[in-house]
N, C-alpha and C. Protein backbone atom coordinates (compact mmCIF):
# COMPACT_ATOMS: atom_id res chain seq x y z
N UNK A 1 0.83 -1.20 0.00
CA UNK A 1 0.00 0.00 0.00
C UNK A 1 0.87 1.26 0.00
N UNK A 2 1.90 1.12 0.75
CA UNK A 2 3.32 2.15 0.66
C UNK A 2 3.81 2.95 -0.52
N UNK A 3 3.94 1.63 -1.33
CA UNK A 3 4.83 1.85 -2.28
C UNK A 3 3.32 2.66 -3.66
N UNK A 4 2.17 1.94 -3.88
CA UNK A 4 1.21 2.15 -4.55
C UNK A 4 1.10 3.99 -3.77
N UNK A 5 0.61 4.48 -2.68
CA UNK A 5 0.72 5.85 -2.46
C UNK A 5 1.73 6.89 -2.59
N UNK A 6 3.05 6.12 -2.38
CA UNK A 6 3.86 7.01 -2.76
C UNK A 6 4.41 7.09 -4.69
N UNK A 7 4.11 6.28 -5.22
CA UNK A 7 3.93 6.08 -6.90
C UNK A 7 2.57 7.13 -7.60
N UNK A 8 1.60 6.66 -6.78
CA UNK A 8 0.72 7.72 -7.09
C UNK A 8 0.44 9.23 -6.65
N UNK A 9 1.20 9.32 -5.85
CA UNK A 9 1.61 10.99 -5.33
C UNK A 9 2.47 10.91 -6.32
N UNK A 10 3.61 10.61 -6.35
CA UNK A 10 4.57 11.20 -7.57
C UNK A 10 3.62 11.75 -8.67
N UNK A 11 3.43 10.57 -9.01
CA UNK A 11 2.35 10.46 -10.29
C UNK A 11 1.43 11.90 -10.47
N UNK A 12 0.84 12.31 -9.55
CA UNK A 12 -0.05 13.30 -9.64
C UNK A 12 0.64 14.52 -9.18
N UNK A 13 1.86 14.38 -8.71
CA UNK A 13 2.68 15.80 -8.89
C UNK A 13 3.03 16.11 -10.43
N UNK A 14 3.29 15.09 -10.86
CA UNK A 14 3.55 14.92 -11.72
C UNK A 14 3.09 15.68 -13.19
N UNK A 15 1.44 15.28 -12.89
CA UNK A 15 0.63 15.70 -13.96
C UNK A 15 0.14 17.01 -13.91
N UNK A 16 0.29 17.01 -12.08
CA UNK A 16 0.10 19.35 -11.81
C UNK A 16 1.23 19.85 -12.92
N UNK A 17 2.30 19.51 -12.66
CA UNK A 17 3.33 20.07 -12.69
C UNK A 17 3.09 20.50 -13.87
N UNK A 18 2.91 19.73 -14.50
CA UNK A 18 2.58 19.24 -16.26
C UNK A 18 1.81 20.13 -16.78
N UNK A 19 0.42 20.37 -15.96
CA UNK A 19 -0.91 21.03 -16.54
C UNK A 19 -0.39 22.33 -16.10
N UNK A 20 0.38 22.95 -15.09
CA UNK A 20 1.14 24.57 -14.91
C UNK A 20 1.84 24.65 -15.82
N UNK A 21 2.98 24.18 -16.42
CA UNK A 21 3.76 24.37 -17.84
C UNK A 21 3.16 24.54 -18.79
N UNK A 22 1.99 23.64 -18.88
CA UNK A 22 1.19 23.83 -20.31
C UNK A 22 0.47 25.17 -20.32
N UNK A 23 -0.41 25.84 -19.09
CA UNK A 23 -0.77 26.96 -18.84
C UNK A 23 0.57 27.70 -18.72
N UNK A 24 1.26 27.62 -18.45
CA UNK A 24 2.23 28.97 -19.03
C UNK A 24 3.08 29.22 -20.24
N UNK A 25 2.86 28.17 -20.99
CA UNK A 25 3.23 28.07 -22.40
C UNK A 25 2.24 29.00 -23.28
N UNK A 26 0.79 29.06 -22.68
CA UNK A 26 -0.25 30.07 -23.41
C UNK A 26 -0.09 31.21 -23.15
N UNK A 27 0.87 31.86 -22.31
CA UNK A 27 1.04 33.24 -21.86
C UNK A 27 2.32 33.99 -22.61
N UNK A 28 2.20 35.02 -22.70
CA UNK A 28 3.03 35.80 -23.43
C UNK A 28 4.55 35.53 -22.53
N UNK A 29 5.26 36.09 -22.81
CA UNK A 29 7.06 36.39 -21.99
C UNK A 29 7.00 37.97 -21.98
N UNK A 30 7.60 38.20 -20.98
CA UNK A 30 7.76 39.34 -20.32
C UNK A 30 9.05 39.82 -20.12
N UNK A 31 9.34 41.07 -20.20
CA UNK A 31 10.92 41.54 -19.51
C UNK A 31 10.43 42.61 -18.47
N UNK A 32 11.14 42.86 -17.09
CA UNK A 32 10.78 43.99 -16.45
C UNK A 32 11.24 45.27 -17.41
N UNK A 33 10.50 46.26 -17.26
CA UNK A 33 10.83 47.77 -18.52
C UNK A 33 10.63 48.83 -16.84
N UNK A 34 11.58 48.84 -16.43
CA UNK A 34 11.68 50.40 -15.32
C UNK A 34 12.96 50.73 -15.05
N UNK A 35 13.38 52.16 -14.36
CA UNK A 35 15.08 51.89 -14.07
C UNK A 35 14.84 52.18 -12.85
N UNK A 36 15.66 51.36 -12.11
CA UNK A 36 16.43 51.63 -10.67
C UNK A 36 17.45 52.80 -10.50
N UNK A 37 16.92 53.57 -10.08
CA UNK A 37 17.55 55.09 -9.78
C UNK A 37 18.64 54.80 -9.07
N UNK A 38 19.09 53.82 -8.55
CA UNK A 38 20.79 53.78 -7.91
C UNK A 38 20.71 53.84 -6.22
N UNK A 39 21.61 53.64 -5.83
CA UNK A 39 21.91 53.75 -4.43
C UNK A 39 21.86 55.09 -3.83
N UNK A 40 21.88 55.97 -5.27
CA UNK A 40 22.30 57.78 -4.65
C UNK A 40 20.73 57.95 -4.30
N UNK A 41 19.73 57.25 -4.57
CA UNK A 41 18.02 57.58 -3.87
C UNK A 41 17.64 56.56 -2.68
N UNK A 42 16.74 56.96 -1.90
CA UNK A 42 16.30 56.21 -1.15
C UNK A 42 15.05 57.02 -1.28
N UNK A 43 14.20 56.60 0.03
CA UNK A 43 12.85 57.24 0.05
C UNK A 43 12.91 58.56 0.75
N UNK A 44 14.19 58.83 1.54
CA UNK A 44 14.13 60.08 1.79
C UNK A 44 14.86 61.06 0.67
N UNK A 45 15.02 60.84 -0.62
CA UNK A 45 15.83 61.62 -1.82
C UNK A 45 14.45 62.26 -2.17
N UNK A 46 14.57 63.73 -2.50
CA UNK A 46 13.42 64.51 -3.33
C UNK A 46 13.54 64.93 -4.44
N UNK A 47 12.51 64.50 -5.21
CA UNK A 47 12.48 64.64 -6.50
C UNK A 47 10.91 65.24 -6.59
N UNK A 48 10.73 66.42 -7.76
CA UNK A 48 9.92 66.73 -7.64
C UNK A 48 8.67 66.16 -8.52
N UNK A 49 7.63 65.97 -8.67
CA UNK A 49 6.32 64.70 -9.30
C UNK A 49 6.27 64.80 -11.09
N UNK A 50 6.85 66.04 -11.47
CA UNK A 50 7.04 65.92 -12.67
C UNK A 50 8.14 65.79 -13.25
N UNK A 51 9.21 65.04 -12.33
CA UNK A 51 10.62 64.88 -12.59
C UNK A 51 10.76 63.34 -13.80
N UNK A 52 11.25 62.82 -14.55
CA UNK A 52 10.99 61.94 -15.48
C UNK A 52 12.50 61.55 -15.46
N UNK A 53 12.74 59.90 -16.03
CA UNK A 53 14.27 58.95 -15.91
C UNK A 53 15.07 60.21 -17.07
N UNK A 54 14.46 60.82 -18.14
CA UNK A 54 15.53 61.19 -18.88
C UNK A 54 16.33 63.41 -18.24
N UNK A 55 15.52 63.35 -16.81
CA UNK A 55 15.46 64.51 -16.24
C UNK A 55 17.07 63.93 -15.80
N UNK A 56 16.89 62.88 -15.26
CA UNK A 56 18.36 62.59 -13.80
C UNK A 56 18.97 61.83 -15.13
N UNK A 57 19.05 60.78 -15.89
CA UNK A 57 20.20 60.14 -16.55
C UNK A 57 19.58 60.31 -17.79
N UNK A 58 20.64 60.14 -19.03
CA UNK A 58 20.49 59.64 -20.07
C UNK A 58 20.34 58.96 -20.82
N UNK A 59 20.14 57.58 -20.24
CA UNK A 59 19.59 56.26 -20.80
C UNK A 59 18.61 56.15 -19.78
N UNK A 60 17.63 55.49 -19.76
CA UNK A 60 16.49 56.12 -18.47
C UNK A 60 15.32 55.46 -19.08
N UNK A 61 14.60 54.57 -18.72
CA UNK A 61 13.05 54.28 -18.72
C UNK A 61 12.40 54.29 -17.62
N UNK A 62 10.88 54.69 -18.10
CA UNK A 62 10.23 55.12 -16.80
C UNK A 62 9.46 53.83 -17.04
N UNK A 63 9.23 53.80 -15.68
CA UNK A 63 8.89 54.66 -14.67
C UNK A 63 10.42 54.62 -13.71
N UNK A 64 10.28 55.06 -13.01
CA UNK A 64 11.44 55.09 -12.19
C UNK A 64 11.19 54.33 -10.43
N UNK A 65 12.30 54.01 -10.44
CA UNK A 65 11.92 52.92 -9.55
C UNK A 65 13.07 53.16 -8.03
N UNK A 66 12.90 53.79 -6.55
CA UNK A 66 13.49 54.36 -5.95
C UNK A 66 13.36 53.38 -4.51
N UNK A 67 14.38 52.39 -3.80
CA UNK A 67 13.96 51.73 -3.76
C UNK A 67 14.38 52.39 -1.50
N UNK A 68 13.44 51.83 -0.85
CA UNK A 68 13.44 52.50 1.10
C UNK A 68 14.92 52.47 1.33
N UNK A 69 15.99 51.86 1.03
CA UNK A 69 17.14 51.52 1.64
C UNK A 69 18.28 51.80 0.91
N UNK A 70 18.17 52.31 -0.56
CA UNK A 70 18.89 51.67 -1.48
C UNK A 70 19.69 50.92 -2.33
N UNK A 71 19.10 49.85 -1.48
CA UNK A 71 19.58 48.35 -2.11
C UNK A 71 18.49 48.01 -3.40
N UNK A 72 18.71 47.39 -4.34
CA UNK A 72 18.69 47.11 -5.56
C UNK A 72 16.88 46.39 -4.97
N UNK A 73 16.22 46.94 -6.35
CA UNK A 73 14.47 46.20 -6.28
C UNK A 73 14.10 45.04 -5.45
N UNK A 74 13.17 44.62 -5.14
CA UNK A 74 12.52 43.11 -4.88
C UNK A 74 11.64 43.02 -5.80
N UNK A 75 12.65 42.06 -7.17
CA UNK A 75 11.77 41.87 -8.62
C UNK A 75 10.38 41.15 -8.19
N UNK A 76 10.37 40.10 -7.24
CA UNK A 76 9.02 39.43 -7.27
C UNK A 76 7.98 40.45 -6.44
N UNK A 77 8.60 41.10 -5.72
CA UNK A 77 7.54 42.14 -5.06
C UNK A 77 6.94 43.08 -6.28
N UNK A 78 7.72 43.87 -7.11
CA UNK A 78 7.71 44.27 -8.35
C UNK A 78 6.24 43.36 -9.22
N UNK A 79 7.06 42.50 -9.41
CA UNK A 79 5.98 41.64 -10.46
C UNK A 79 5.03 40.79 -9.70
N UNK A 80 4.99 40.92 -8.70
CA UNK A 80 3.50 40.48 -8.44
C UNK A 80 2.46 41.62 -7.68
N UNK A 81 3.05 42.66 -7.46
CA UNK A 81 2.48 43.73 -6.97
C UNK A 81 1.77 44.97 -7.89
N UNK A 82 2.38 44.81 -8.98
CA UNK A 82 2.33 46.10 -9.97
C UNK A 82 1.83 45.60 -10.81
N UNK A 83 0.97 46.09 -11.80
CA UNK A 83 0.32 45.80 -13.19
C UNK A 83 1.27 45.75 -14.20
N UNK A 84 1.57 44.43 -15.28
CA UNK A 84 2.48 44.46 -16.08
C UNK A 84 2.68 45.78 -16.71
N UNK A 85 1.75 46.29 -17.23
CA UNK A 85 1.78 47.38 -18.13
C UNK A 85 2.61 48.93 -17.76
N UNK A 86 2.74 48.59 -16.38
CA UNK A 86 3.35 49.40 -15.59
C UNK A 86 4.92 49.18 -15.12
N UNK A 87 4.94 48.05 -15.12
CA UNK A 87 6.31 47.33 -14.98
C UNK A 87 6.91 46.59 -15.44
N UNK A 88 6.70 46.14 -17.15
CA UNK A 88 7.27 45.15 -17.85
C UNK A 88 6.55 45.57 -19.50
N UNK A 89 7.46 45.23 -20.34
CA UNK A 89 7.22 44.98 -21.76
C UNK A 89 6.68 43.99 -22.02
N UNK A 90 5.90 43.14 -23.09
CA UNK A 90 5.69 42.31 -23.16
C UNK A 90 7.03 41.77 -24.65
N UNK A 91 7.58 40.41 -24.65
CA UNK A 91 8.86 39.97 -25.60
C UNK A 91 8.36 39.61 -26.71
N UNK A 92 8.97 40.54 -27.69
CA UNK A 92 9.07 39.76 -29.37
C UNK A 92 9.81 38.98 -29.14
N UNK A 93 9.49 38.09 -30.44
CA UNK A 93 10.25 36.96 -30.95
C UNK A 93 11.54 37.37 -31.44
N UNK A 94 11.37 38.12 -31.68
CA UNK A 94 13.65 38.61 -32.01
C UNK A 94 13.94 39.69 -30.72
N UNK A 95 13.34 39.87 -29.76
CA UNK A 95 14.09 40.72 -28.86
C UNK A 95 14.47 39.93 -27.38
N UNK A 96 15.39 40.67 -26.63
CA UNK A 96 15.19 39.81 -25.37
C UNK A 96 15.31 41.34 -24.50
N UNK A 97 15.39 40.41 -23.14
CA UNK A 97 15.25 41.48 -21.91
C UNK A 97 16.57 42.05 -21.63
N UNK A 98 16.75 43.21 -21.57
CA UNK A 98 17.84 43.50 -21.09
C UNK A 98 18.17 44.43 -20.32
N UNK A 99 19.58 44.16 -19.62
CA UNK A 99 19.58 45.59 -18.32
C UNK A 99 20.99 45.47 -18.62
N UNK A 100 20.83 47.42 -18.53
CA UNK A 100 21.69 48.41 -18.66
C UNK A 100 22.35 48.96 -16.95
N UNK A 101 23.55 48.40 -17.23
CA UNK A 101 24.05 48.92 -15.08
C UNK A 101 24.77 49.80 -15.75
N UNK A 102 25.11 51.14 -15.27
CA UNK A 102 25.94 51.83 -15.28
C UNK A 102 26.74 52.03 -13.60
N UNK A 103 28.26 51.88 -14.47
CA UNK A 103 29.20 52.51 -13.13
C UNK A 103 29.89 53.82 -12.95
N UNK A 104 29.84 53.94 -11.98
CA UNK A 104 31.24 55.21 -11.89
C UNK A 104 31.98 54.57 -10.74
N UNK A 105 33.35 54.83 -11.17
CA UNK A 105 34.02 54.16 -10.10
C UNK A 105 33.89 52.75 -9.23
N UNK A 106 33.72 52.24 -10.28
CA UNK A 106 33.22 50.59 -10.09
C UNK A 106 32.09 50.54 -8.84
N UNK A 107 30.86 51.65 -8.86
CA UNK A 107 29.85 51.45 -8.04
C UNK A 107 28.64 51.77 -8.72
N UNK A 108 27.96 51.02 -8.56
CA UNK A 108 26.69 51.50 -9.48
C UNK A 108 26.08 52.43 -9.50
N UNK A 109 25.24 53.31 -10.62
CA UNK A 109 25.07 54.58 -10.67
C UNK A 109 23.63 54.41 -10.87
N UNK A 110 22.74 53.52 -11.56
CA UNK A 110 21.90 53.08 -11.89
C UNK A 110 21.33 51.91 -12.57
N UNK A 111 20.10 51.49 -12.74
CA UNK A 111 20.19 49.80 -13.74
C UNK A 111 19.15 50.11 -14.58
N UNK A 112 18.96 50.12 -15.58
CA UNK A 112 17.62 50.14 -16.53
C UNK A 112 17.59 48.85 -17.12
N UNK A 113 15.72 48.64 -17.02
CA UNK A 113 15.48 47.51 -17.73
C UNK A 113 14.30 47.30 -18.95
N UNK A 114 14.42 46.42 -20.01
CA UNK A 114 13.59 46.97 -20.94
C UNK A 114 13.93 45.52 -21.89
N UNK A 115 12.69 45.65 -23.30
CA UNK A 115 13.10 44.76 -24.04
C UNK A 115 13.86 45.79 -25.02
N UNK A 116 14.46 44.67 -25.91
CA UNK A 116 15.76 44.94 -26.78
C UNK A 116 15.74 44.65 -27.35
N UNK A 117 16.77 44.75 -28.93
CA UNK A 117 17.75 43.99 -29.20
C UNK A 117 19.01 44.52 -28.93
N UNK A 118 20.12 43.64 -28.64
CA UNK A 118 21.34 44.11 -28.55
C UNK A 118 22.37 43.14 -29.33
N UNK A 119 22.65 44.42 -29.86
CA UNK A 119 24.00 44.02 -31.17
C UNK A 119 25.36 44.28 -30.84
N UNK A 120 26.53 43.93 -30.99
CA UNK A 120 27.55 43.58 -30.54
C UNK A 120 28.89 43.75 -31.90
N UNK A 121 29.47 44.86 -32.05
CA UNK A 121 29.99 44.52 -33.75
C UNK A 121 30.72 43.98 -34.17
N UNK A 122 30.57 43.61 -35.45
CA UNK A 122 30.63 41.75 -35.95
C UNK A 122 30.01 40.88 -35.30
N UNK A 123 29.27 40.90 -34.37
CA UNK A 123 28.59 39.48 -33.69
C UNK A 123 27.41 39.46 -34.08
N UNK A 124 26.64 38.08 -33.69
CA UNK A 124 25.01 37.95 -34.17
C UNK A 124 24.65 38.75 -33.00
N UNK A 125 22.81 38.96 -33.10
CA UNK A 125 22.57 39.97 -31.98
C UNK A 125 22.79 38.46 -30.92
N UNK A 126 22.86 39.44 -29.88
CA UNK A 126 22.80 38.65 -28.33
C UNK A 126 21.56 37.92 -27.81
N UNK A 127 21.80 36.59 -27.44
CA UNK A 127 20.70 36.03 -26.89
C UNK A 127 20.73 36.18 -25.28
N UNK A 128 21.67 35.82 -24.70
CA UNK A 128 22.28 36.19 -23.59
C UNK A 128 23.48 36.35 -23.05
N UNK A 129 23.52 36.31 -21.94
CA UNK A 129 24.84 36.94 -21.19
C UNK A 129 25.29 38.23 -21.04
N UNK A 130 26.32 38.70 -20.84
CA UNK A 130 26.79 40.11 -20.52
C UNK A 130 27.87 40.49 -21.61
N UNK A 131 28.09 41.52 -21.55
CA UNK A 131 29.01 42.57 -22.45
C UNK A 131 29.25 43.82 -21.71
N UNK A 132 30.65 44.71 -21.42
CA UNK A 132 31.05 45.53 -21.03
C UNK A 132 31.87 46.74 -21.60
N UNK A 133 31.23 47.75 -21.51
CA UNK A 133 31.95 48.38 -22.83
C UNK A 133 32.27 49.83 -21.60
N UNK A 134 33.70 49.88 -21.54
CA UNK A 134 34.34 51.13 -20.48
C UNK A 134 34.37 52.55 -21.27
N UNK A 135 34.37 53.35 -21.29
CA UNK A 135 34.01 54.83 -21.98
C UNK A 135 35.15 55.61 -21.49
N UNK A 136 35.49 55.69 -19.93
CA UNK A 136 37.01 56.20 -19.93
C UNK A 136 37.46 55.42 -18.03
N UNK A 137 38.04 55.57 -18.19
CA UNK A 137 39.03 54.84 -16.96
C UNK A 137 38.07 55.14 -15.71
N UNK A 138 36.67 55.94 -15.38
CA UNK A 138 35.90 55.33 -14.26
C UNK A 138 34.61 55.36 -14.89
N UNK A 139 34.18 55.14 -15.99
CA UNK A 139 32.83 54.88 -15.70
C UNK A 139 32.64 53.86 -17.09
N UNK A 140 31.55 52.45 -16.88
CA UNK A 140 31.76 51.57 -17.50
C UNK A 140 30.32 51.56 -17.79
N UNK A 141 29.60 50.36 -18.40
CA UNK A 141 28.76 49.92 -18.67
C UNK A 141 28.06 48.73 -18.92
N UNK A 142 27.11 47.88 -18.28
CA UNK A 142 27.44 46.51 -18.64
C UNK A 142 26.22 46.29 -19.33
N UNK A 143 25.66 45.11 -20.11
CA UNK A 143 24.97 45.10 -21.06
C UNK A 143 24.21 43.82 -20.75
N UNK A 144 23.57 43.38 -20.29
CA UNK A 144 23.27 41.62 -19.94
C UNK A 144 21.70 41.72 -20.82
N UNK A 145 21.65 40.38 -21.57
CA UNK A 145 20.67 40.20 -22.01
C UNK A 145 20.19 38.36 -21.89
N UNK A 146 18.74 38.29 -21.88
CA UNK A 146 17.86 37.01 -21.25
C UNK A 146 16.95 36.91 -22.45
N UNK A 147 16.59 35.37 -22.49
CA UNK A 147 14.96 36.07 -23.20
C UNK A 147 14.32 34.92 -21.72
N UNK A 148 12.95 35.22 -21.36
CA UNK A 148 11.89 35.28 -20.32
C UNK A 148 11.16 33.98 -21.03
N UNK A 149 10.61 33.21 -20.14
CA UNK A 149 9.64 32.21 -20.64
C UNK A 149 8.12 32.22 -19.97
N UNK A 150 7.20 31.86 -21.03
CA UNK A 150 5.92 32.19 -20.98
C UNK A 150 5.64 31.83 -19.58
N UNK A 151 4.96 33.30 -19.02
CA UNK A 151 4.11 32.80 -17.66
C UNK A 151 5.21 32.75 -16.59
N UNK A 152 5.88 33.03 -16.91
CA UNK A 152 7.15 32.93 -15.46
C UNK A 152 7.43 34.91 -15.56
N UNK A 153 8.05 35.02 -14.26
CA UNK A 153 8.99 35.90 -13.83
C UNK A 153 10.00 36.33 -14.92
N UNK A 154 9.74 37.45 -15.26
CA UNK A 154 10.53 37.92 -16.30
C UNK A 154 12.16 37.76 -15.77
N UNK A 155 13.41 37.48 -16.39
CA UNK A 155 14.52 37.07 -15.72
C UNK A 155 15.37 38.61 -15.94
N UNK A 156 15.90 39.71 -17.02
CA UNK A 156 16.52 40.66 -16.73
C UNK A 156 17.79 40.53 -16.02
N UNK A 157 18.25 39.44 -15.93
CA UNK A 157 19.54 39.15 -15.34
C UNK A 157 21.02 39.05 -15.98
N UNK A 158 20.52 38.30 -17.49
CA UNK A 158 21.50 37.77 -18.25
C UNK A 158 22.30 36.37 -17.94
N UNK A 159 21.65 35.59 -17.03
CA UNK A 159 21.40 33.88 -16.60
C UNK A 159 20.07 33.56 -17.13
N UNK A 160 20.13 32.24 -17.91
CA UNK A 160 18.99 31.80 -18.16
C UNK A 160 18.11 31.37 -17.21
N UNK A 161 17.17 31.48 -17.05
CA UNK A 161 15.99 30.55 -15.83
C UNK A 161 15.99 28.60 -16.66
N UNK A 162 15.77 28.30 -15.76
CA UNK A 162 15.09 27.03 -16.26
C UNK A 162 13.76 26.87 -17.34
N UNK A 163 14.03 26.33 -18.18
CA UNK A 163 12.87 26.44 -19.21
C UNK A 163 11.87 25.10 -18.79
N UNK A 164 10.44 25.33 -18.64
CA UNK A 164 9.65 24.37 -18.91
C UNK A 164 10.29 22.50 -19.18
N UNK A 165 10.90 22.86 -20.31
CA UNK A 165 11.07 21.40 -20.86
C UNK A 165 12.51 20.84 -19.64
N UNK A 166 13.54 22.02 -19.25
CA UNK A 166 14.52 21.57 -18.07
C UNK A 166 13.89 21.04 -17.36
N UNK A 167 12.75 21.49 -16.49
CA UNK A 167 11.32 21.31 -15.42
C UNK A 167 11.23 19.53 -15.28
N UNK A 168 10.93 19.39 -16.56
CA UNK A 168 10.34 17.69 -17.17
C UNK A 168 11.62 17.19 -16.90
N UNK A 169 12.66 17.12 -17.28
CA UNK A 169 13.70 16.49 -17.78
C UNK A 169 14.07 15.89 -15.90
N UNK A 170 14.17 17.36 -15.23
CA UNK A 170 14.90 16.94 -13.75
C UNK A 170 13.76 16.26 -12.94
N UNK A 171 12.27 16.51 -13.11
CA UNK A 171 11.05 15.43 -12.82
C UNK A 171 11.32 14.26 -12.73
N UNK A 172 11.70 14.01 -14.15
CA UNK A 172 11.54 12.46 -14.70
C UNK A 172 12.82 11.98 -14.19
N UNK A 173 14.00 12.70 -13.79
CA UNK A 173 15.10 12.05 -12.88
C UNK A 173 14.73 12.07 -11.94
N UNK A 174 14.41 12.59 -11.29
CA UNK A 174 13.46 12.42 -9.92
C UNK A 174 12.93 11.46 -9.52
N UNK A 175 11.61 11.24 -10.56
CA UNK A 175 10.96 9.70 -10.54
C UNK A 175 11.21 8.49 -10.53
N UNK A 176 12.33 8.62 -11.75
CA UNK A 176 12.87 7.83 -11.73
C UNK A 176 13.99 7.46 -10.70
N UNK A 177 14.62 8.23 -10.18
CA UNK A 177 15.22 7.70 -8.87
C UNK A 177 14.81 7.74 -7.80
N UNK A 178 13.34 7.82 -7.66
CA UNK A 178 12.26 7.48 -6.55
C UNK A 178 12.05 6.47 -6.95
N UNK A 179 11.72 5.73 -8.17
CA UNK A 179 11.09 4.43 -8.46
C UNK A 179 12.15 3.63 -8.43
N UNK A 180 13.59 3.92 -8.41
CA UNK A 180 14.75 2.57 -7.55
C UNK A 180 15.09 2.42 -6.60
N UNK A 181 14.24 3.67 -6.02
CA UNK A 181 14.67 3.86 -4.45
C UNK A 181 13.76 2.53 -3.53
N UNK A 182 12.37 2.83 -4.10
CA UNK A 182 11.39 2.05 -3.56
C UNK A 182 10.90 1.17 -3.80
């Protein structure tokens, strides 16, 4: 009876798991689209209500994003709190997500995020990872690009997330080394 309940729990994790992938395969991909105003804001920094990202920097999408402490966003607070339309692009098929860090003095100055494409010269455009391009001896730029999978957490990191079909693959090792276990 042991072995039959714990086969059929697998089993029916199994097929959730299954029927959530398939529902997020019907959903669009997402990139977060806001910039993180930097460590130089917190909630006590004043800015006045008609102040806009291209007022304070020059690469800049709004909305602008200023975070109590100034330590860097809480993306899932972000994306499950805020209306996409307010906090994310939705992804073409030739673009991916990407964020823009700027440094001065090897400390961050700000991060913008947005969909893209990013081209690289002589290279194909970028699917992911990072690129760094220095402008003069303190202030740099880094370039990371993702593409996001349907129904998940937009990534903006420039590390891939686990895709759906990874999901299945480490399952079915799972199972399968539950089913020699027992």
């Amino acid at each position: 009876m042991k072995d039959f309940l714990v086969k059929s729990g697998a089993i029916s994790i199994f097929w959730i798991l299954l029927a959530v992938l398939a529902t997020a395969r019907a959903e669009d991909s997402y990139c977060f689209r806001f910039t993180w105003m930097g460590p130089a804001y917190n909630n006590g920094s004043y800015m006045n209500s008609s102040t806009t990202c291209a007022d304070v920097y020059d690469a800049c999408r709004d909305p602008m994003v200023i975070t109590n402490d100034s330590t860097t966003p809480n993306f899932t607070y972000i994306w499950t709190n805020f209306l996409r339309e307010q906090v994310s692009c939705r992804l073409s098929a030739d673009s991916v997500c990407a964020k823009w860090t700027r440094y001065y003095e090897d400390k961050v100055e700000y991060t913008m995020h947005t969909c893209s494409k990013i081209t690289v010269e002589g290279e194909p455009a970028m699917t992911s990872g990072c690129v760094t391009s220095v402008t003069n001896n303190s202030r740099r730029t880094e370039v990371c690009a993702c593409k996001s999978f349907p129904g998940m957490q937009p990534c903006n990191s420039g590390r891939q997330s686990y895709t759906p079909v990874t999901v299945l693959l480490l399952l079915n090792v799972f199972f399968v080394t539950l089913k020699s276990v027992t």
